[in-house]
C-alpha atoms as a PDB file:
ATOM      1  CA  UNK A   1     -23.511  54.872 -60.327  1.00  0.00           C
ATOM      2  CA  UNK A   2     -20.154  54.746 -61.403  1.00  0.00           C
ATOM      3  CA  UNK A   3     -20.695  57.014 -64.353  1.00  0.00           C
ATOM      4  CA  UNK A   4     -22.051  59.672 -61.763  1.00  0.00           C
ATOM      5  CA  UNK A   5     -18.916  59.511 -59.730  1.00  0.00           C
ATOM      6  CA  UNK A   6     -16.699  60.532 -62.922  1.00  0.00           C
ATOM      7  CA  UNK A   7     -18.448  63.829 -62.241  1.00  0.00           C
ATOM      8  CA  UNK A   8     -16.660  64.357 -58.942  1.00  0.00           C
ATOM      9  CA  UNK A   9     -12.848  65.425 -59.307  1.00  0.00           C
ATOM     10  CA  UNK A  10      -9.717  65.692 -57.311  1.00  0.00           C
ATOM     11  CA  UNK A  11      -6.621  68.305 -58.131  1.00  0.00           C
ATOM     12  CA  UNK A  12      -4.279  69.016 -55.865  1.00  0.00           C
ATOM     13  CA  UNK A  13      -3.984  72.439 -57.398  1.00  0.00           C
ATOM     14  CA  UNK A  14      -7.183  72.918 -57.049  1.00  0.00           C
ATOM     15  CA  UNK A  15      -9.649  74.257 -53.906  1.00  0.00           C
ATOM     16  CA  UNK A  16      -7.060  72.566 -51.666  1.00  0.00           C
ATOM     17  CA  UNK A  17      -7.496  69.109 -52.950  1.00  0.00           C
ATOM     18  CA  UNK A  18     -10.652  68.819 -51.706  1.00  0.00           C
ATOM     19  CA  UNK A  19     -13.552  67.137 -54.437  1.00  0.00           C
ATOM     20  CA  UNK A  20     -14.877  69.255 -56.391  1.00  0.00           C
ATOM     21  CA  UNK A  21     -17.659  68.713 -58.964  1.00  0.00           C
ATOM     22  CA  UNK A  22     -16.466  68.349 -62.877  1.00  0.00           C
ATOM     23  CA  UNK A  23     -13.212  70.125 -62.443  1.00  0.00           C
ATOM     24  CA  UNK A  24     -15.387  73.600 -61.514  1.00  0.00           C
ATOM     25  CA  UNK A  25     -14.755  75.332 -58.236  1.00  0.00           C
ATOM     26  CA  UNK A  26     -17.437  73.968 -56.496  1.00  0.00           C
ATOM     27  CA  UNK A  27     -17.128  71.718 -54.099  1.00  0.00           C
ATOM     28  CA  UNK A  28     -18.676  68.292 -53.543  1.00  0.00           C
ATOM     29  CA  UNK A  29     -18.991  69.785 -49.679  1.00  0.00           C
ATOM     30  CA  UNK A  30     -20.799  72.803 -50.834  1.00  0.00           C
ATOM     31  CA  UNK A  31     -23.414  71.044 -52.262  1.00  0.00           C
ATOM     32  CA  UNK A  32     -24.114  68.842 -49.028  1.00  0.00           C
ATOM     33  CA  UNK A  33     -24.018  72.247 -46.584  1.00  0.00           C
ATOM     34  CA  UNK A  34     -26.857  73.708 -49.070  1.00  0.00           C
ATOM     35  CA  UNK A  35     -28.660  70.295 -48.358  1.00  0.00           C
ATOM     36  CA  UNK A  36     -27.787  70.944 -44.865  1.00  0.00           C
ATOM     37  CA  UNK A  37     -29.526  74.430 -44.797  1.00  0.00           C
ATOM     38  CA  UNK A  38     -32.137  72.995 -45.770  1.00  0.00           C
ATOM     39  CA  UNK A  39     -32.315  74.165 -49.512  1.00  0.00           C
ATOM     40  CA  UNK A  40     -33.519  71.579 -51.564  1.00  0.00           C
ATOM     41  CA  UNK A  41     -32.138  70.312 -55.171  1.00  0.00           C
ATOM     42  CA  UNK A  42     -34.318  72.726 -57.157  1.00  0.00           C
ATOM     43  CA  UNK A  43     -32.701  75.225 -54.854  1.00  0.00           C
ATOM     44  CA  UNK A  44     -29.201  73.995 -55.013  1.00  0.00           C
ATOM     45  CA  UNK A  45     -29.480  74.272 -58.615  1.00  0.00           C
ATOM     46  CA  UNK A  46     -31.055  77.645 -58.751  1.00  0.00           C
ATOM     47  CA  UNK A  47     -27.956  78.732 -56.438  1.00  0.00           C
ATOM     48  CA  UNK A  48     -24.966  77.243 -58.596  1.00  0.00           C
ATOM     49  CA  UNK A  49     -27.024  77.118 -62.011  1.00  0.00           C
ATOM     50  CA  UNK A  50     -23.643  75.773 -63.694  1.00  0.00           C
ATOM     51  CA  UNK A  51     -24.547  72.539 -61.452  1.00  0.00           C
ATOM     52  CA  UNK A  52     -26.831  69.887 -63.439  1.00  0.00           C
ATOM     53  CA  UNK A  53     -28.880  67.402 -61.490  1.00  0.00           C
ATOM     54  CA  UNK A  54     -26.308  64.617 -61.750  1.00  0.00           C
ATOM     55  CA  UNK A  55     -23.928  66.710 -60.216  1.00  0.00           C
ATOM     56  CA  UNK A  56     -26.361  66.609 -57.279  1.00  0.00           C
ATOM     57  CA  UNK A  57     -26.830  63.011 -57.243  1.00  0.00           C
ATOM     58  CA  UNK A  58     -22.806  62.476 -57.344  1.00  0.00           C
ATOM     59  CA  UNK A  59     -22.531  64.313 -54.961  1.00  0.00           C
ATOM     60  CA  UNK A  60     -24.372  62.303 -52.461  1.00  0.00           C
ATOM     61  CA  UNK A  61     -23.197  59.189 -54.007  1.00  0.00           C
ATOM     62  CA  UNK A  62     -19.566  60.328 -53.515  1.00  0.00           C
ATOM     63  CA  UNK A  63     -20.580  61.121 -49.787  1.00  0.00           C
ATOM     64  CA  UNK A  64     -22.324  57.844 -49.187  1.00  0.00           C
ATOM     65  CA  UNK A  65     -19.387  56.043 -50.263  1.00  0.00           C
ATOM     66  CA  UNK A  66     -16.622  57.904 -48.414  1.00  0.00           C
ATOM     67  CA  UNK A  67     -18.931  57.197 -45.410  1.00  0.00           C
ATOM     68  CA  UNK A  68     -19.499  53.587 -46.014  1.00  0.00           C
ATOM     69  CA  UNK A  69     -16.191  51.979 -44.929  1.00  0.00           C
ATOM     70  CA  UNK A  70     -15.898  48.965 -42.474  1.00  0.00           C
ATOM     71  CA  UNK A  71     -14.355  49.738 -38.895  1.00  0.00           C
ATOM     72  CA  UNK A  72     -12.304  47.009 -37.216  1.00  0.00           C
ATOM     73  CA  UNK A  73     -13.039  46.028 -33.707  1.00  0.00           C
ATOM     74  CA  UNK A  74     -10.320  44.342 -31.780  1.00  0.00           C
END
């Protein structure tokens, strides 16, 4: 999984900072609203055809991860 997250990158110059997918101007959170929407990743792909299917998959990987942190209780 490691080698998917490689795909996602982070400029400061670029889109705000925000993680974009293999230095393009699409953003990691683009691809999760299309998901949102409801599209699904034949859809995605037909909609940003520079995106490959790992791009899809880092995506979510790079989501799950970001997500999945532990929360003290005091």
């Amino acid at each position: 999984m490691s080698d998917l997250l490689e795909r996602i990158t982070v400029n400061p110059k670029q889109c705000g900072g925000r993680p974009c997918i293999r230095g393009m101007r699409i953003r990691v959170s683009d691809v999760l609203d299309l998901f949102a929407a409801g599209l699904s990743a034949e859809e995605v792909l037909e909609d940003l055809p520079d995106l490959e299917m790992d791009d899809i998959r880092a995506s979510l990987v790079y989501a799950a991860r970001k997500l999945n942190h532990p929360v003290l209780v005091v």
